[in-house]
Protein backbone atom coordinates (compact mmCIF):
# COMPACT_ATOMS: atom_id res chain seq x y z
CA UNK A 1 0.00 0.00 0.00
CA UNK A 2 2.90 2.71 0.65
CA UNK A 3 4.43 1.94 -2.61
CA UNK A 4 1.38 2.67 -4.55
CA UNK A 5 0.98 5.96 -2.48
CA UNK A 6 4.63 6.81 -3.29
CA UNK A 7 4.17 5.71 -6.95
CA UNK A 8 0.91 7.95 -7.38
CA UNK A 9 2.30 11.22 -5.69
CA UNK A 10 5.06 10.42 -7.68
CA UNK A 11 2.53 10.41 -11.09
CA UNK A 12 1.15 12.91 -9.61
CA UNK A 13 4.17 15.15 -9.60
CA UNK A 14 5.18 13.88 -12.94
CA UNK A 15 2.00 15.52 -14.56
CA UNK A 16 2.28 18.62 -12.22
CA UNK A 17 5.55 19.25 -14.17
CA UNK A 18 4.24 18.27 -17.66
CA UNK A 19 1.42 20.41 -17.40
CA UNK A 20 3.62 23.54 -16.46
CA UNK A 21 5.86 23.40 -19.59
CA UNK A 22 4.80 23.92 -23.59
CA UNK A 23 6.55 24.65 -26.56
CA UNK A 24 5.32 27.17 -28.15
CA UNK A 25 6.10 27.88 -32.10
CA UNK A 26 6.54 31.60 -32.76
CA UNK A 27 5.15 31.93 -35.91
CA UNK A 28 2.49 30.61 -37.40
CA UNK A 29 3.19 28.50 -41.05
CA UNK A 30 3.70 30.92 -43.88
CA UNK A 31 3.64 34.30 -41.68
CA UNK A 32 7.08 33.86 -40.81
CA UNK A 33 9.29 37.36 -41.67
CA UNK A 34 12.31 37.55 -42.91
CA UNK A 35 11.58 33.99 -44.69
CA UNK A 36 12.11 32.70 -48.52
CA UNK A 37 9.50 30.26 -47.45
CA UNK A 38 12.16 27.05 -47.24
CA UNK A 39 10.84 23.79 -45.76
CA UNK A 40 13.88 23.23 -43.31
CA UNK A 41 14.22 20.38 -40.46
CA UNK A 42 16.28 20.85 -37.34
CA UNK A 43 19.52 19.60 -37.98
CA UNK A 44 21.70 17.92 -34.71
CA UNK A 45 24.99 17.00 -34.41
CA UNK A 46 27.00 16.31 -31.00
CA UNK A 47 23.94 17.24 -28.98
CA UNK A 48 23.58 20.81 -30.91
CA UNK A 49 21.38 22.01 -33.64
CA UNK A 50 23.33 23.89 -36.18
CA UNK A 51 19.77 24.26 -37.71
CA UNK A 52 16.22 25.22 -36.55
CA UNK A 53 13.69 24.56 -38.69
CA UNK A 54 10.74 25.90 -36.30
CA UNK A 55 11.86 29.08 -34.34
CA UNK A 56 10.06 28.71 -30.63
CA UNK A 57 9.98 29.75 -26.97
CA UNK A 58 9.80 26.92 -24.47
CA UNK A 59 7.36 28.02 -21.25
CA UNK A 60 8.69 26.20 -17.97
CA UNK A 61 5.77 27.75 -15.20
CA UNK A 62 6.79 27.65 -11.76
CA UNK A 63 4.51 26.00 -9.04
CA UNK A 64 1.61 27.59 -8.05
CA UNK A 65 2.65 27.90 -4.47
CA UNK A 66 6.38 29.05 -5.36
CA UNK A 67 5.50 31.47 -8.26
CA UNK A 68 6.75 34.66 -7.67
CA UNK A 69 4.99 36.30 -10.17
CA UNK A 70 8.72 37.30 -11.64
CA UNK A 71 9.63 35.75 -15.21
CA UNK A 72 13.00 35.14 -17.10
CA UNK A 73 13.51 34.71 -21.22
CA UNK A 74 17.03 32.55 -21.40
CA UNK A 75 18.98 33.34 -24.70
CA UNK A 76 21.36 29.65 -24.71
CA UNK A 77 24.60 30.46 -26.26
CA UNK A 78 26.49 28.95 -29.38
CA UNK A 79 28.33 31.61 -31.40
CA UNK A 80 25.50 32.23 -33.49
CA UNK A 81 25.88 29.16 -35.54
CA UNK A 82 24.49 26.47 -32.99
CA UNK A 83 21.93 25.95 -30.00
CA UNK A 84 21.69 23.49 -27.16
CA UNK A 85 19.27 20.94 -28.98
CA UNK A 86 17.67 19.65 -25.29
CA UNK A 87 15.84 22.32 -23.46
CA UNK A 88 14.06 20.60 -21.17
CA UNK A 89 16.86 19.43 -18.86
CA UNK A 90 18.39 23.39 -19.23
CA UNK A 91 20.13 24.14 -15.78
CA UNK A 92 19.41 27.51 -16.07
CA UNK A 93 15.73 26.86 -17.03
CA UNK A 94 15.52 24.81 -13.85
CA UNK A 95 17.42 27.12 -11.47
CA UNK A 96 14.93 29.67 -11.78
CA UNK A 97 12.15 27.36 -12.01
CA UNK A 98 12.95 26.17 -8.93
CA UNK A 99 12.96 29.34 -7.11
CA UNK A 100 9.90 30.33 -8.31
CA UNK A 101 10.71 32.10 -11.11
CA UNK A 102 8.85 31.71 -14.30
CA UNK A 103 11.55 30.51 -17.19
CA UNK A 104 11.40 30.38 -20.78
CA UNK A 105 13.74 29.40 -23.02
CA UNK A 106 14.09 31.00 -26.78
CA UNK A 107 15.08 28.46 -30.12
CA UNK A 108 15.88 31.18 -32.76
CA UNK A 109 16.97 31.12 -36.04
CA UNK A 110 20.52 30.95 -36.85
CA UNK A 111 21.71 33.82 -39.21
CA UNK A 112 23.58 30.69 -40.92
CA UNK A 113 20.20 29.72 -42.20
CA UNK A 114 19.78 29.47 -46.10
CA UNK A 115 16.25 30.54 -45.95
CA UNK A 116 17.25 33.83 -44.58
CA UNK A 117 16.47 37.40 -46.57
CA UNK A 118 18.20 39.40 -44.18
CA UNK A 119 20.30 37.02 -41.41
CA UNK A 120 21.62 39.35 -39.15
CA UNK A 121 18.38 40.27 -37.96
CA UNK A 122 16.90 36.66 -37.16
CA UNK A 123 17.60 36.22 -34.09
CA UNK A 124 16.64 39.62 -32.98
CA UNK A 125 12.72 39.19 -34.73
CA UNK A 126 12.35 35.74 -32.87
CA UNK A 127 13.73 36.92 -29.83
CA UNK A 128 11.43 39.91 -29.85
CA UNK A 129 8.46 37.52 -30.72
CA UNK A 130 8.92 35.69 -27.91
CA UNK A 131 9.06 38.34 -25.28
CA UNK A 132 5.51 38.94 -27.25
CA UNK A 133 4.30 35.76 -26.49
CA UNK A 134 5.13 35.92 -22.60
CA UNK A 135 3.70 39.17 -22.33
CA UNK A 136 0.23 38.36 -24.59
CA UNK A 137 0.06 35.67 -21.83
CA UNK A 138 0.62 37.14 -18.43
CA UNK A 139 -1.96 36.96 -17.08
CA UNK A 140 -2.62 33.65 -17.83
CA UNK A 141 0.36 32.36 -16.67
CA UNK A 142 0.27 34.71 -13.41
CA UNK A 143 3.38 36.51 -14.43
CA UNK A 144 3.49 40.54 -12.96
CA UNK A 145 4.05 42.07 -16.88
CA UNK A 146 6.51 44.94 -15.00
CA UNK A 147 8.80 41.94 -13.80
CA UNK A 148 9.74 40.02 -16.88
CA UNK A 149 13.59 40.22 -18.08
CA UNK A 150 15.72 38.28 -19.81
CA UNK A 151 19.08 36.60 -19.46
CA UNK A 152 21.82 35.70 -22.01
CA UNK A 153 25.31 33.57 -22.28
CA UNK A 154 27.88 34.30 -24.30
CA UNK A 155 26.31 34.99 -28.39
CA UNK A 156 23.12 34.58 -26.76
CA UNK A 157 24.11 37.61 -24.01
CA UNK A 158 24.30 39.42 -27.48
CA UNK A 159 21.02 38.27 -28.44
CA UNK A 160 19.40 39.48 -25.02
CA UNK A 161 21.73 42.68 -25.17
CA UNK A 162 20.29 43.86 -28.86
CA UNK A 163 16.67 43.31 -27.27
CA UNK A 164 17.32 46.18 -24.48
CA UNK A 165 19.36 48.15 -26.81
CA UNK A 166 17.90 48.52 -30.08
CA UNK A 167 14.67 50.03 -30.36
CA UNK A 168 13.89 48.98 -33.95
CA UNK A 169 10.82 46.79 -33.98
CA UNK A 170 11.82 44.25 -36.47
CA UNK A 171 8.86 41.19 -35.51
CA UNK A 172 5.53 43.05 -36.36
CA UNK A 173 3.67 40.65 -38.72
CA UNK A 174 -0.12 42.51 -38.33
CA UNK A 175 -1.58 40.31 -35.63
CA UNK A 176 -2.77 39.98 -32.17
CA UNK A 177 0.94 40.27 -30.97
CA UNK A 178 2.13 43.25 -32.35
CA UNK A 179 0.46 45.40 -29.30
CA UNK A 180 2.64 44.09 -27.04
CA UNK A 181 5.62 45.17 -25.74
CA UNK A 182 9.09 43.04 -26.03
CA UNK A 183 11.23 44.97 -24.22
CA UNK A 184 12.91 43.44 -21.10
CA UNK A 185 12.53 44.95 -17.91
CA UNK A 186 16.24 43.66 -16.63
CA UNK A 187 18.87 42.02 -18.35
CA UNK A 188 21.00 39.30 -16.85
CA UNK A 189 24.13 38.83 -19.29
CA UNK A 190 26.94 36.18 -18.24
CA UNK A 191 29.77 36.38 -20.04
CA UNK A 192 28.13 37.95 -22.95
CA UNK A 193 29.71 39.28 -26.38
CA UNK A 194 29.06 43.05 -26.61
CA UNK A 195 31.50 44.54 -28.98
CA UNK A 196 32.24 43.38 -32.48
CA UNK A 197 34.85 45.96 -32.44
CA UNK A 198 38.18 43.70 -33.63
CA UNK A 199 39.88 44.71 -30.47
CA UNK A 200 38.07 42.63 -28.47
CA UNK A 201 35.10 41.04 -30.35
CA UNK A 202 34.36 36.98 -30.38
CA UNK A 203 35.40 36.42 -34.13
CA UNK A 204 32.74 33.51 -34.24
CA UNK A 205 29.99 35.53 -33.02
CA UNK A 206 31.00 38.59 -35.51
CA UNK A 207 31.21 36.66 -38.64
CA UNK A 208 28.35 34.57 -38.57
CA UNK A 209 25.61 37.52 -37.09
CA UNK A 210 27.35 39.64 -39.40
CA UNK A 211 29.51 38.12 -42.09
CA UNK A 212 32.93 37.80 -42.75
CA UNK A 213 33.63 41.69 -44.38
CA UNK A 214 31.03 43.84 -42.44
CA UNK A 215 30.99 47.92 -42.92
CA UNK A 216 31.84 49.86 -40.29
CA UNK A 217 28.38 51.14 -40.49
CA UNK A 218 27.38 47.69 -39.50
CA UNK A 219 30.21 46.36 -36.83
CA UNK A 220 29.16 50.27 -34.93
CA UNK A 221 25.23 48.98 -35.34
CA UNK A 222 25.74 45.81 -33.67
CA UNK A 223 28.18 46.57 -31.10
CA UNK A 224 25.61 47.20 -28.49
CA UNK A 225 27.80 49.30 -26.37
CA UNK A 226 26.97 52.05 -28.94
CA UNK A 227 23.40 51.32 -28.39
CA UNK A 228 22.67 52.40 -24.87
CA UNK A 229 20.84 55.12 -23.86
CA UNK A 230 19.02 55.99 -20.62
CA UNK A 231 15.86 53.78 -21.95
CA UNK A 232 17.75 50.67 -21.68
CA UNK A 233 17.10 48.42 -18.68
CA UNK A 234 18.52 47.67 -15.42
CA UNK A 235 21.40 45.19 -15.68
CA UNK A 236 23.40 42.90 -14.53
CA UNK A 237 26.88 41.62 -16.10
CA UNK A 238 28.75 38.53 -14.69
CA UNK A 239 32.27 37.46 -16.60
CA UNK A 240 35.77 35.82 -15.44
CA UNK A 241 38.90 37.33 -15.67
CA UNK A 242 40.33 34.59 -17.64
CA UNK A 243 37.74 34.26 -20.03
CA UNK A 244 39.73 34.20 -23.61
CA UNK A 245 36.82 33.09 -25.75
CA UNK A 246 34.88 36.52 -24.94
CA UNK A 247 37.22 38.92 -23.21
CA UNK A 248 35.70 40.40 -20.28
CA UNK A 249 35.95 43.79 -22.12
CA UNK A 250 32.78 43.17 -23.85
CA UNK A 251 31.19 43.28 -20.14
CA UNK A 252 33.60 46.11 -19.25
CA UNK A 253 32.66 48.25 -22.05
CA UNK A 254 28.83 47.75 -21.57
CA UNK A 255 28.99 48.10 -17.86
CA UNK A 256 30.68 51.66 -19.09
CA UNK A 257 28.18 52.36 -21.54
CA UNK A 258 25.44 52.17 -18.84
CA UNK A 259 26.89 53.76 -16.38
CA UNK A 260 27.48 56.84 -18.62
CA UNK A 261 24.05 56.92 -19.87
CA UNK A 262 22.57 57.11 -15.92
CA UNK A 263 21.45 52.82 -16.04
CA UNK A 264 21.59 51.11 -12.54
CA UNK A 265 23.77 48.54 -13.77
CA UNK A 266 26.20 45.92 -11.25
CA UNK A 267 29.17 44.37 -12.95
CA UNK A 268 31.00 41.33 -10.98
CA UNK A 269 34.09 39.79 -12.63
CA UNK A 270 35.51 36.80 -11.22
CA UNK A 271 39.08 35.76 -11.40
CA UNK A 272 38.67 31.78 -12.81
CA UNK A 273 35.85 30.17 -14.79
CA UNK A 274 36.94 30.76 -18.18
CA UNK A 275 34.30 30.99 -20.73
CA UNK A 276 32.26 28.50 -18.62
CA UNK A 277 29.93 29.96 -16.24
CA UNK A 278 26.95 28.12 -15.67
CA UNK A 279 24.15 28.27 -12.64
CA UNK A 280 26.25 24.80 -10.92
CA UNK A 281 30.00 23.82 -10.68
CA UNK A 282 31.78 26.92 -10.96
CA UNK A 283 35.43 27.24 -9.44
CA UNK A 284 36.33 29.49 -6.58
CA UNK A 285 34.57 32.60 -5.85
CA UNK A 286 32.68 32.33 -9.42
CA UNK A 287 30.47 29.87 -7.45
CA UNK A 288 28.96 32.90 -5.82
CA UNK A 289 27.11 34.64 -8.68
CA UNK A 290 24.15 32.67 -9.00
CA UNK A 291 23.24 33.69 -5.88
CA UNK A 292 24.53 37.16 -6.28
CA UNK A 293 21.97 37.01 -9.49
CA UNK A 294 18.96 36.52 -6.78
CA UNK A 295 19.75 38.96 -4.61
CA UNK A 296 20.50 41.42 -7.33
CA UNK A 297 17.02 40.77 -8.70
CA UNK A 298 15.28 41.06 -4.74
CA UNK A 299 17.50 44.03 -4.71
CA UNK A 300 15.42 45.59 -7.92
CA UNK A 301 12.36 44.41 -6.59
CA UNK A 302 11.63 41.91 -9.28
CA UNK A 303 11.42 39.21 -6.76
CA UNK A 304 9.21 40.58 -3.94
């Protein structure tokens, strides 16, 4: 008789979680922008997808008794030419989750796409689209529409940087999501590219957003430290010292950038963790800033 009890709260937990995660496709067939209209698969190697054939947002609902009403957009990282192809076992996803923070996890297109008109801007529309989304659904999903942010690694702390920064609205399509807003209300970036300024920019990142012989018009339009101005939100920048796959100048320079403009911004650099940070398993003192994430966010009153 116990082990049926513990088998059926266990079911019972098991459909609890189930029920409080969906994928969600962002566009609907043949209203997709920026599109030539190509049938394309996802396409996985090693555990990555180096192709998306549907853009989407993944929705990951905290508990009803835990939710804090707060909610988080994750951009994963890859260099602009892959994703993580397994979202549901995301560490991130799960350490705000589990906190009672609402998580959601974005699958853009990768400018590397052949059915792209315009690549560069790809991952900006679907990452705009899917703030949309969380926002057109708020209420639903008891999420507090002044507390929803968004939080990127590496290419995809670009990704999340260009949605605070630029102001262009590239995802309108002429339906019911259009009236709503996309832009974050705090930014989390860890170890994010900034600058494609050759100094210091992750040559990766650069060529494939935008190409291998960009104008300067161009590298100054999506170096996002150019893009700040007083209208951009409250963030937060995490890096290591001896990160050399994305200098920590990219954080240095954007922490500069805000603080010039009048942002509240925090910057924390920590001396070992290379280029990988993550939420668990970080050396030293790096093992701090998860935690220094939370109380930077109680500190901002998103969670109250």
């Amino acid at each position: 008789m116990k082990s049926r009890i513990i088998f059926l709260t266990a079911l019972i937990c098991f459909v609890s979680f189930l029920s409080a995660q969906e994928m969600i496709p962002l566009w609907k067939k043949g209203k997709m922008p920026n599109s030539k209209g190509l049938e394309l698969q996802d396409s996985i190697a090693h555990e990555r997808l180096y192709q998306v054939g549907e853009p989407r947002v993944y929705a990951f609902l905290a508990d009803k008794d835990k939710n804090t009403g707060a909610a988080v957009l994750v951009v994963p990282g890859g260099g602009y030419v892959r994703l993580p192809s397994d979202y549901y076992n995301d560490a991130t996803m799960k350490f705000y989750r589990d906190r009672g923070i609402n998580a959601f996890i974005v699958c853009h297109r990768l400018p590397t796409s052949p059915d792209l008109i315009q690549p560069e801007i790809a991952p900006l529309q679907d990452i705009q689209r899917a703030m949309r989304i969380i926002y057109a659904n708020a209420e639903k999903w008891n999420i507090d529409p002044s507390r929803i942010g968004i939080q990127g690694t590496s290419a995809g702390g670009h990704g999340a940087s260009t949605l605070g920064t630029h102001k262009n609205n590239v995802s309108e399509i002429g339906d019911k999501y259009d009236k709503f807003s996309y832009k974050p209300a705090f930014m989390i970036l860890i170890s994010p590219v900034i600058s494609f300024d050759l100094d210091i920019a992750h040559k990766g990142s650069r060529e494939n957003l935008i190409g291998k012989n960009p104008t300067e018009e161009k590298v100054k339009q999506y170096s996002n430290e150019n893009r700040v101005t007083k209208d951009t939100p409250p963030t937060l920048l995490i890096h290591a010292d001896n990160d050399r796959a994305v200098v920590p100048q990219n954080s240095i320079r954007f922490y500069e950038a805000l603080n010039k403009a009048g942002v509240s911004a925090s910057i924390h650099i920590f001396p070992s963790g290379g280029h990988q940070l993550n939420v668990r398993n970080n050396p030293g003192t790096a093992a701090m800033w998860p935690e220094i994430a939370l109380n930077w966010l109680k500190e901002k009153e998103i969670i109250k």
